[in-house]
N, C-alpha and C. Protein backbone atom coordinates (compact mmCIF):
# COMPACT_ATOMS: atom_id res chain seq x y z
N UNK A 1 -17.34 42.87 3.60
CA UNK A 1 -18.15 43.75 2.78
C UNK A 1 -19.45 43.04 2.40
N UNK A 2 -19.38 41.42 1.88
CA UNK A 2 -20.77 40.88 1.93
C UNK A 2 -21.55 41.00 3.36
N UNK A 3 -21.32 40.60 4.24
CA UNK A 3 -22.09 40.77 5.48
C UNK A 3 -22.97 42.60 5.25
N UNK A 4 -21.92 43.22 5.28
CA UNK A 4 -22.32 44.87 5.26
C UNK A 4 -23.58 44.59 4.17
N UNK A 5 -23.36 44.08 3.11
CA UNK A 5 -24.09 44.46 1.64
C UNK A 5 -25.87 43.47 2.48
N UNK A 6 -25.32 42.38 3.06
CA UNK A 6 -26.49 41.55 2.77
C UNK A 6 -27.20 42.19 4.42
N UNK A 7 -26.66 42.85 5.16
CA UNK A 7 -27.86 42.98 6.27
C UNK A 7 -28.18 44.68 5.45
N UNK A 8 -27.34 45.47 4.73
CA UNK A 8 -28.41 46.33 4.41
C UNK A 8 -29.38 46.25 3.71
N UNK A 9 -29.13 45.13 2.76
CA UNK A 9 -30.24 44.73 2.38
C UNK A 9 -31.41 44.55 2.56
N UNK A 10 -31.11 43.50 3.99
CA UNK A 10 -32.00 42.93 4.69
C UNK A 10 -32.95 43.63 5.67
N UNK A 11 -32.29 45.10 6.06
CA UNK A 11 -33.05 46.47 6.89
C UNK A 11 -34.49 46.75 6.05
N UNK A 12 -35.04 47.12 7.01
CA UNK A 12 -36.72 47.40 6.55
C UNK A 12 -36.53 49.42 6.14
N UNK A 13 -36.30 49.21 5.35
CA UNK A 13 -35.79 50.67 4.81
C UNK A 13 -36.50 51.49 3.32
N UNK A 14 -36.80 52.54 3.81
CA UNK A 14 -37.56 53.44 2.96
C UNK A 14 -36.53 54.74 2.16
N UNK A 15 -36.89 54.60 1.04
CA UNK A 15 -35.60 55.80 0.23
C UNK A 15 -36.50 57.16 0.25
N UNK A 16 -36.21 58.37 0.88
CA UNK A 16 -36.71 59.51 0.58
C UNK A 16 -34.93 60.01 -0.20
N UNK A 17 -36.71 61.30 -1.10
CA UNK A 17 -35.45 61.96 -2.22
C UNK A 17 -35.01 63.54 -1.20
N UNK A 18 -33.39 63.81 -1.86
CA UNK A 18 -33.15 64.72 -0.70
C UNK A 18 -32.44 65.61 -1.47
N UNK A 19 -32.21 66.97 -1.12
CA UNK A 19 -31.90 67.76 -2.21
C UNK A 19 -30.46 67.21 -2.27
N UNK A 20 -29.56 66.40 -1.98
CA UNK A 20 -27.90 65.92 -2.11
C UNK A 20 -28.47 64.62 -2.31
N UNK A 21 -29.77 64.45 -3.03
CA UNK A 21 -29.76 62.60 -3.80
C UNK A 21 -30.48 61.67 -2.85
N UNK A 22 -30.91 60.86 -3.05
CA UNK A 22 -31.47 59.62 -2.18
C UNK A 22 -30.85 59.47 -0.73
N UNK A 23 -31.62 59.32 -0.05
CA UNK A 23 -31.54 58.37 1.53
C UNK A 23 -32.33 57.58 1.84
N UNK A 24 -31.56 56.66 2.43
CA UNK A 24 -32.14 55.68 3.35
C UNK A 24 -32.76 55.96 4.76
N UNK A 25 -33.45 55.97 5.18
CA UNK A 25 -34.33 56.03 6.10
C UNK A 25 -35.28 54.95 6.80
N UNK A 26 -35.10 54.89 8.18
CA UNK A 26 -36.70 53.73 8.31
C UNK A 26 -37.97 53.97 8.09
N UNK A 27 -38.71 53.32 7.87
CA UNK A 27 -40.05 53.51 7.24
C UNK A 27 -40.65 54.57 8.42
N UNK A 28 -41.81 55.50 7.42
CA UNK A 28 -42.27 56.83 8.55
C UNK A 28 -41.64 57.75 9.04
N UNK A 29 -40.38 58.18 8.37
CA UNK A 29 -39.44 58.85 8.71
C UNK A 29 -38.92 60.03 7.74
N UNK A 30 -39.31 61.51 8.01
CA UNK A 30 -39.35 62.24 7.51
C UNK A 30 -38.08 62.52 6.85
N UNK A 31 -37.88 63.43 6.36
CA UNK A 31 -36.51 64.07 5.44
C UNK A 31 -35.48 64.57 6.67
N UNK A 32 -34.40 64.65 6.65
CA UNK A 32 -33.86 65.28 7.72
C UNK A 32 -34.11 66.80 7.33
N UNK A 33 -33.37 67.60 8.70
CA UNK A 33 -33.84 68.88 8.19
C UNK A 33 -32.57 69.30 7.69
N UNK A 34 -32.75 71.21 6.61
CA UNK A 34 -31.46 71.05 5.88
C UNK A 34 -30.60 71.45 6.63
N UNK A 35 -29.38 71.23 6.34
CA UNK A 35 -28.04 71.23 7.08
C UNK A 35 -27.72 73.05 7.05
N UNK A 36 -27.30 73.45 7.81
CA UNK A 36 -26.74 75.36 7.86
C UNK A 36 -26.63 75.29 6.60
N UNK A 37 -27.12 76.66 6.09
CA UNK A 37 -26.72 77.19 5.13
C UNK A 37 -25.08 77.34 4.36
N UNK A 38 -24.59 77.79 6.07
CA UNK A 38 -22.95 77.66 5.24
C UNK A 38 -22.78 77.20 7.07
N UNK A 39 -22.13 76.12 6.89
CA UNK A 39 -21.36 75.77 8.20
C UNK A 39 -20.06 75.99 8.22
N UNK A 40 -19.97 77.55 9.11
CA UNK A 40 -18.59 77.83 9.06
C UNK A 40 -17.40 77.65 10.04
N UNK A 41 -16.30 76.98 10.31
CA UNK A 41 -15.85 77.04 11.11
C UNK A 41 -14.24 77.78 10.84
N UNK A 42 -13.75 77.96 12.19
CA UNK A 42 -12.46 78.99 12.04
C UNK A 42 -11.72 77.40 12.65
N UNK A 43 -10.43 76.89 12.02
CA UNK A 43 -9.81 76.06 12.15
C UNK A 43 -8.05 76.59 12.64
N UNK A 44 -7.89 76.37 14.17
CA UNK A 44 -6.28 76.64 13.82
C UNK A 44 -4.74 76.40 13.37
N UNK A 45 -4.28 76.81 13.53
CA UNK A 45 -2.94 75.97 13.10
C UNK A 45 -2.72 74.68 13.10
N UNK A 46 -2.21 73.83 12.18
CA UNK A 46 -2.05 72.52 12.49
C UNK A 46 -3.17 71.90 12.92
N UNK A 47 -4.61 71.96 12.39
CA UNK A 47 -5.87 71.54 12.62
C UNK A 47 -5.47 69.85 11.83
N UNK A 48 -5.67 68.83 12.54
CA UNK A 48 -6.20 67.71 11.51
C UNK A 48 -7.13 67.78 10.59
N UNK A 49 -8.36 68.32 10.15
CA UNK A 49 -8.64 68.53 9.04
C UNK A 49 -7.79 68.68 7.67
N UNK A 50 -6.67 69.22 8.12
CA UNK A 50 -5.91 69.41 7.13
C UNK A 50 -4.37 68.83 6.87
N UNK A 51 -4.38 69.08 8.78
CA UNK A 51 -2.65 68.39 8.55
C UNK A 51 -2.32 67.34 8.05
N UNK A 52 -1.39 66.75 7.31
CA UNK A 52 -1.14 65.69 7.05
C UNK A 52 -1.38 64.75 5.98
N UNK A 53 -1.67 65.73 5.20
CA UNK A 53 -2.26 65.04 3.98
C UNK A 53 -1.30 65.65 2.65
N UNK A 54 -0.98 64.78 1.66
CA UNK A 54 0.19 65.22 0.47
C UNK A 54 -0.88 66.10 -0.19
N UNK A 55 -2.24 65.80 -0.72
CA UNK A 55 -3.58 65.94 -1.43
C UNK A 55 -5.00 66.72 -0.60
N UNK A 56 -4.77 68.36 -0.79
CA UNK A 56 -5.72 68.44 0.31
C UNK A 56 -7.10 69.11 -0.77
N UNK A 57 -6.79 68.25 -1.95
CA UNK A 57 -7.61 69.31 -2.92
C UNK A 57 -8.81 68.69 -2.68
N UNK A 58 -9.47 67.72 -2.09
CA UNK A 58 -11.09 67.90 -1.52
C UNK A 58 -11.23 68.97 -0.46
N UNK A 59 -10.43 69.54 0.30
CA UNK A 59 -10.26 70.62 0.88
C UNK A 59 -10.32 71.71 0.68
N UNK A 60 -8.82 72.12 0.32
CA UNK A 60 -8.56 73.25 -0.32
C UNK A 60 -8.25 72.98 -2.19
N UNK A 61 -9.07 74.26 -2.56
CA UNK A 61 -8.36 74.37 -4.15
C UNK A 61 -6.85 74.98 -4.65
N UNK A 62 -6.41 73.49 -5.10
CA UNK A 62 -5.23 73.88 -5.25
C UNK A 62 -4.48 75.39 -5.47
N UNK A 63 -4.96 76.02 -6.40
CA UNK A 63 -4.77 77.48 -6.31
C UNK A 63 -4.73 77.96 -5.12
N UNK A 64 -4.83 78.01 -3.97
CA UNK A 64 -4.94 78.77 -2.68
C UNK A 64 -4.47 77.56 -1.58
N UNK A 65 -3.63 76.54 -2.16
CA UNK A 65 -2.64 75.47 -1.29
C UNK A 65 -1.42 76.02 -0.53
N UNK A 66 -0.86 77.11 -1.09
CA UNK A 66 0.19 77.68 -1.17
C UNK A 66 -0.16 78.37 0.43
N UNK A 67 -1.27 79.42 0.37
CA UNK A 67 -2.02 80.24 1.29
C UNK A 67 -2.26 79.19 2.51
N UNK A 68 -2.47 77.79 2.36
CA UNK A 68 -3.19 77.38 3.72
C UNK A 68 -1.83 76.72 4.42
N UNK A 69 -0.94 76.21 3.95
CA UNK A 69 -0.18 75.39 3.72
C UNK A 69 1.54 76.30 2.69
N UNK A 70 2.06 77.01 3.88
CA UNK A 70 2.81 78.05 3.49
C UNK A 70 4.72 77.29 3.05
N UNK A 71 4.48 75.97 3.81
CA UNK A 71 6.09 75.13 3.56
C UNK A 71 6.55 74.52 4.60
N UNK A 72 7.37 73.83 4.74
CA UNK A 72 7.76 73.39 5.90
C UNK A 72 6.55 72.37 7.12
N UNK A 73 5.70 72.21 6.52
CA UNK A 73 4.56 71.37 7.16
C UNK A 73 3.55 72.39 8.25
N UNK A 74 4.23 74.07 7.44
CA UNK A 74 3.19 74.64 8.21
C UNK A 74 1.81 75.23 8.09
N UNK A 75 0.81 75.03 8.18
CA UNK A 75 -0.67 75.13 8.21
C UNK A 75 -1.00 76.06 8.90
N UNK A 76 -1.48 77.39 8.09
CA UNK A 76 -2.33 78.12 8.77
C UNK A 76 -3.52 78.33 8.74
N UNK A 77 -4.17 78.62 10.24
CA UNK A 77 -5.47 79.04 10.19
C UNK A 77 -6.77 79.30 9.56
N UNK A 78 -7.44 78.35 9.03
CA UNK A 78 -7.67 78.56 8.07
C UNK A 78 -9.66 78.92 7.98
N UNK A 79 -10.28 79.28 7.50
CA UNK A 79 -11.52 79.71 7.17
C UNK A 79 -12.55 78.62 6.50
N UNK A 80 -13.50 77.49 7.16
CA UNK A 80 -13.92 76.51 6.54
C UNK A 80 -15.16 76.33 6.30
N UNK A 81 -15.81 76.48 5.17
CA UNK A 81 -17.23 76.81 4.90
C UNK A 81 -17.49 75.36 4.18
N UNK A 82 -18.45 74.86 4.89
CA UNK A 82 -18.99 73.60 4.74
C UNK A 82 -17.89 72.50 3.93
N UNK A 83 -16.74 72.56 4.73
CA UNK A 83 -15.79 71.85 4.41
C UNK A 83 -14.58 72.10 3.45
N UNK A 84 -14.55 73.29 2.95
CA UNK A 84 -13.68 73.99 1.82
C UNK A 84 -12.97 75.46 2.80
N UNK A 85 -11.97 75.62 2.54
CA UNK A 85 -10.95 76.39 2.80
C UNK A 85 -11.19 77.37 1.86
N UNK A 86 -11.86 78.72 2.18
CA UNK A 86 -12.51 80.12 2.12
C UNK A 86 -11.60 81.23 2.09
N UNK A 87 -10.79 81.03 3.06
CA UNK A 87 -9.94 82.05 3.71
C UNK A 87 -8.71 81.62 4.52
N UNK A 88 -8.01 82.49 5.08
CA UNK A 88 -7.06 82.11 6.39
C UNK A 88 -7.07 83.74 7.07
N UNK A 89 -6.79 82.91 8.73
CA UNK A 89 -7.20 84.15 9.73
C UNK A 89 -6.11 84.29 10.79
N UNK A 90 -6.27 85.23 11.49
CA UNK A 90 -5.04 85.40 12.15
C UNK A 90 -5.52 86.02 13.27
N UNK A 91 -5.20 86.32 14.69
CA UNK A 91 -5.21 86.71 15.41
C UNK A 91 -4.33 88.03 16.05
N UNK A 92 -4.19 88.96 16.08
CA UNK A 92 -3.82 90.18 16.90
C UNK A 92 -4.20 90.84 17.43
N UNK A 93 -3.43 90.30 19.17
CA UNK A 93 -4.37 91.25 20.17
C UNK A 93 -6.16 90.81 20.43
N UNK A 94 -6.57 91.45 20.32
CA UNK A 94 -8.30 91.37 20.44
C UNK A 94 -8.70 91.51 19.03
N UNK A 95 -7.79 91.15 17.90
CA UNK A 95 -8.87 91.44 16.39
C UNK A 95 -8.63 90.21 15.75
N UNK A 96 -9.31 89.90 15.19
CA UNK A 96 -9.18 88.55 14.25
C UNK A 96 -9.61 89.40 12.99
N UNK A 97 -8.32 89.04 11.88
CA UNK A 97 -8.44 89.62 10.64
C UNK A 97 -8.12 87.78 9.58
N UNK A 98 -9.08 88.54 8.72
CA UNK A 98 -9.39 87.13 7.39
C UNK A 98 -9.08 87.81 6.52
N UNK A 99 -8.70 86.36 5.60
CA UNK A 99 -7.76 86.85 4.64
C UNK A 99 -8.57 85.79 3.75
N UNK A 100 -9.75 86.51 2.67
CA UNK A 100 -10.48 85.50 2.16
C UNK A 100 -9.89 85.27 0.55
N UNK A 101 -9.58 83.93 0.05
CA UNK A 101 -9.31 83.58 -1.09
C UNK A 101 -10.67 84.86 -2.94
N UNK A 102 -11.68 84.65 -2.34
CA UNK A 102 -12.80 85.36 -2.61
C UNK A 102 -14.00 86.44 -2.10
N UNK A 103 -14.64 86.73 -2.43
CA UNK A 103 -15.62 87.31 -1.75
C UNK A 103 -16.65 86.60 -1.34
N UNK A 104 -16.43 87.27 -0.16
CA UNK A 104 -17.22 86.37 1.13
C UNK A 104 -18.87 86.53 0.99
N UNK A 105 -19.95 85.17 0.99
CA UNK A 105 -21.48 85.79 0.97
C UNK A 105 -21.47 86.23 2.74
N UNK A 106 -22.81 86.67 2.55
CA UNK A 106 -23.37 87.52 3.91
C UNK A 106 -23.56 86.08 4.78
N UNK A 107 -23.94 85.09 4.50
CA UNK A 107 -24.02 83.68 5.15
C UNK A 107 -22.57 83.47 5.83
N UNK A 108 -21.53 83.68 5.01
CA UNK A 108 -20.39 82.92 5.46
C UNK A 108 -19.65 84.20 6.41
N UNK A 109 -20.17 85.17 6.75
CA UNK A 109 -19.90 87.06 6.90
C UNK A 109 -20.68 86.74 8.56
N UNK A 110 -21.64 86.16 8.70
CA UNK A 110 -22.88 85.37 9.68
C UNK A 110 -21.56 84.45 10.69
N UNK A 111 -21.43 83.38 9.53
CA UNK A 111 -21.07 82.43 10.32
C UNK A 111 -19.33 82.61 11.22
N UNK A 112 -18.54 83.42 10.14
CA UNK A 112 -17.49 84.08 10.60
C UNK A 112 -17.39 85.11 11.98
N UNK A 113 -18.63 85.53 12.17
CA UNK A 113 -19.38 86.89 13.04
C UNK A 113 -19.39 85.41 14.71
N UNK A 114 -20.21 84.08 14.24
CA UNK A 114 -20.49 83.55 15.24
C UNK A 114 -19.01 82.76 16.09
N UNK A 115 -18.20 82.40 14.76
CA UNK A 115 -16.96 81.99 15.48
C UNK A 115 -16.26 82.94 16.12
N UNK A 116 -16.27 83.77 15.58
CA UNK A 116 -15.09 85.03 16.29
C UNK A 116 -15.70 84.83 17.61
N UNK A 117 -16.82 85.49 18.12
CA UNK A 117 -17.79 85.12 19.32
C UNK A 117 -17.17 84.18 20.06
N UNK A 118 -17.32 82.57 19.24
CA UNK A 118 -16.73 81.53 20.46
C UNK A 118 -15.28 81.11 20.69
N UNK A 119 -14.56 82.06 19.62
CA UNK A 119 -13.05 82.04 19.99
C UNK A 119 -12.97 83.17 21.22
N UNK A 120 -13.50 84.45 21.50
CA UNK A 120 -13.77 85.67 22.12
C UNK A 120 -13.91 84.66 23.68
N UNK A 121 -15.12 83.98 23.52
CA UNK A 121 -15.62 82.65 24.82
C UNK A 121 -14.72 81.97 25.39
N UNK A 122 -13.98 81.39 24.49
CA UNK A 122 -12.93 80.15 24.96
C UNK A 122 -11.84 81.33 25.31
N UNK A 123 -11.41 82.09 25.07
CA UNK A 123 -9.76 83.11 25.57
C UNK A 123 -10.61 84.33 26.36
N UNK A 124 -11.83 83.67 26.92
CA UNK A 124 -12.47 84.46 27.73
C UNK A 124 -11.51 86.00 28.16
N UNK A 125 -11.99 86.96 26.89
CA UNK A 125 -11.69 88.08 26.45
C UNK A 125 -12.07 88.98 25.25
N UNK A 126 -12.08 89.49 25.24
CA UNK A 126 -13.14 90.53 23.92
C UNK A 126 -12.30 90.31 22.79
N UNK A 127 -12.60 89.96 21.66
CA UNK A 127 -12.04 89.45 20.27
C UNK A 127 -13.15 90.03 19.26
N UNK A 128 -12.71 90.79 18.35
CA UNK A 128 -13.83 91.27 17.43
C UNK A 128 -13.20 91.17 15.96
N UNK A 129 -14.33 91.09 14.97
CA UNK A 129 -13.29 90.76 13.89
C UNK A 129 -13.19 91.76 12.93
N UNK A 130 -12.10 92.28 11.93
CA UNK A 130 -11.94 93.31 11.94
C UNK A 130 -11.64 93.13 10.47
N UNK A 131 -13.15 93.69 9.86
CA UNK A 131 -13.66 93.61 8.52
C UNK A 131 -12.50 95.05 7.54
C-alpha cells in the first residue's frame, strides 16, 4: 500500500472537479463525459452481480431482497439501473414483463425499451416488452 501511496503521489496529476467529487486526471485533460443518464441493464437469473453475496444491500434495498432473491439461493431476473435493483423481469414467449419495485422514470422506460431489443438480438426472435 506504501508503494501504491508514494508513486501516486509521485504522478504528474491534475484534480478536476466532477459532478460525483474530485478526479485525478493528467495534466490538459478534460472532464470525462457524463456517464448515461440511467444505465440500465436486464440481468438474468443467477447473474454474479448478485449471486452470492449474504449482504446485497449496496445492491438491492433490503425491502425488495425478498423479490430479487426469493429462497433457496434463488435469484431472479432482475432490473438494474445504474447499479440498484429497480425491478425483476420475466420472460414469456415473445413478451418480457417487469415487475418494478416503484415507478419507473421515462429514462429507465428508454433504457428497459433498449435491452428488451438486445435480448430480442441475442434469441434472435421478436421479444417486445409488455408495459
Amino acid at each position: 500500500m506504501g508503494t501504491a501511496r508514494r508513486a501516486f503521489a509521485a504522478a504528474d496529476l491534475a484534480e478536476i472537479a466532477t459532478d460525483l467529487g474530485p478526479l485525478s486526471v493528467a495534466p490538459g485533460r478534460a472532464a470525462p463525459p457524463d456517464p448515461d443518464p440511467a444505465a440500465v441493464r436486464l440481468l438474468g437469473h443467477f447473474d454474479g452481480y448478485l449471486l452470492g453475496y449474504r449482504d446485497r444491500s449496496l445492491s438491492v434495498d433490503p425491502a425488495h431482497d425478498r423479490a430479487v432473491q426469493t429462497g433457496g439461493g434463488f435469484v431472479m431476473p432482475t432490473v438494474i439501473v445504474d447499479g440498484r435493483a429497480v425491478a425483476t423481469w420475466r420472460t414469456t414467449g415473445q413478451r418480457v414483463s417487469v415487475t418494478p419495485f416503484a415507478t419507473l422514470s421515462a429514462a429507465t422506460a428508454e433504457g428497459i425499451d433498449a435491452e428488451v431489443s438486445d435480448v430480442a438480438r441475442f434469441l434472435d426472435r421478436p421479444v417486445r416488452w409488455v408495459r
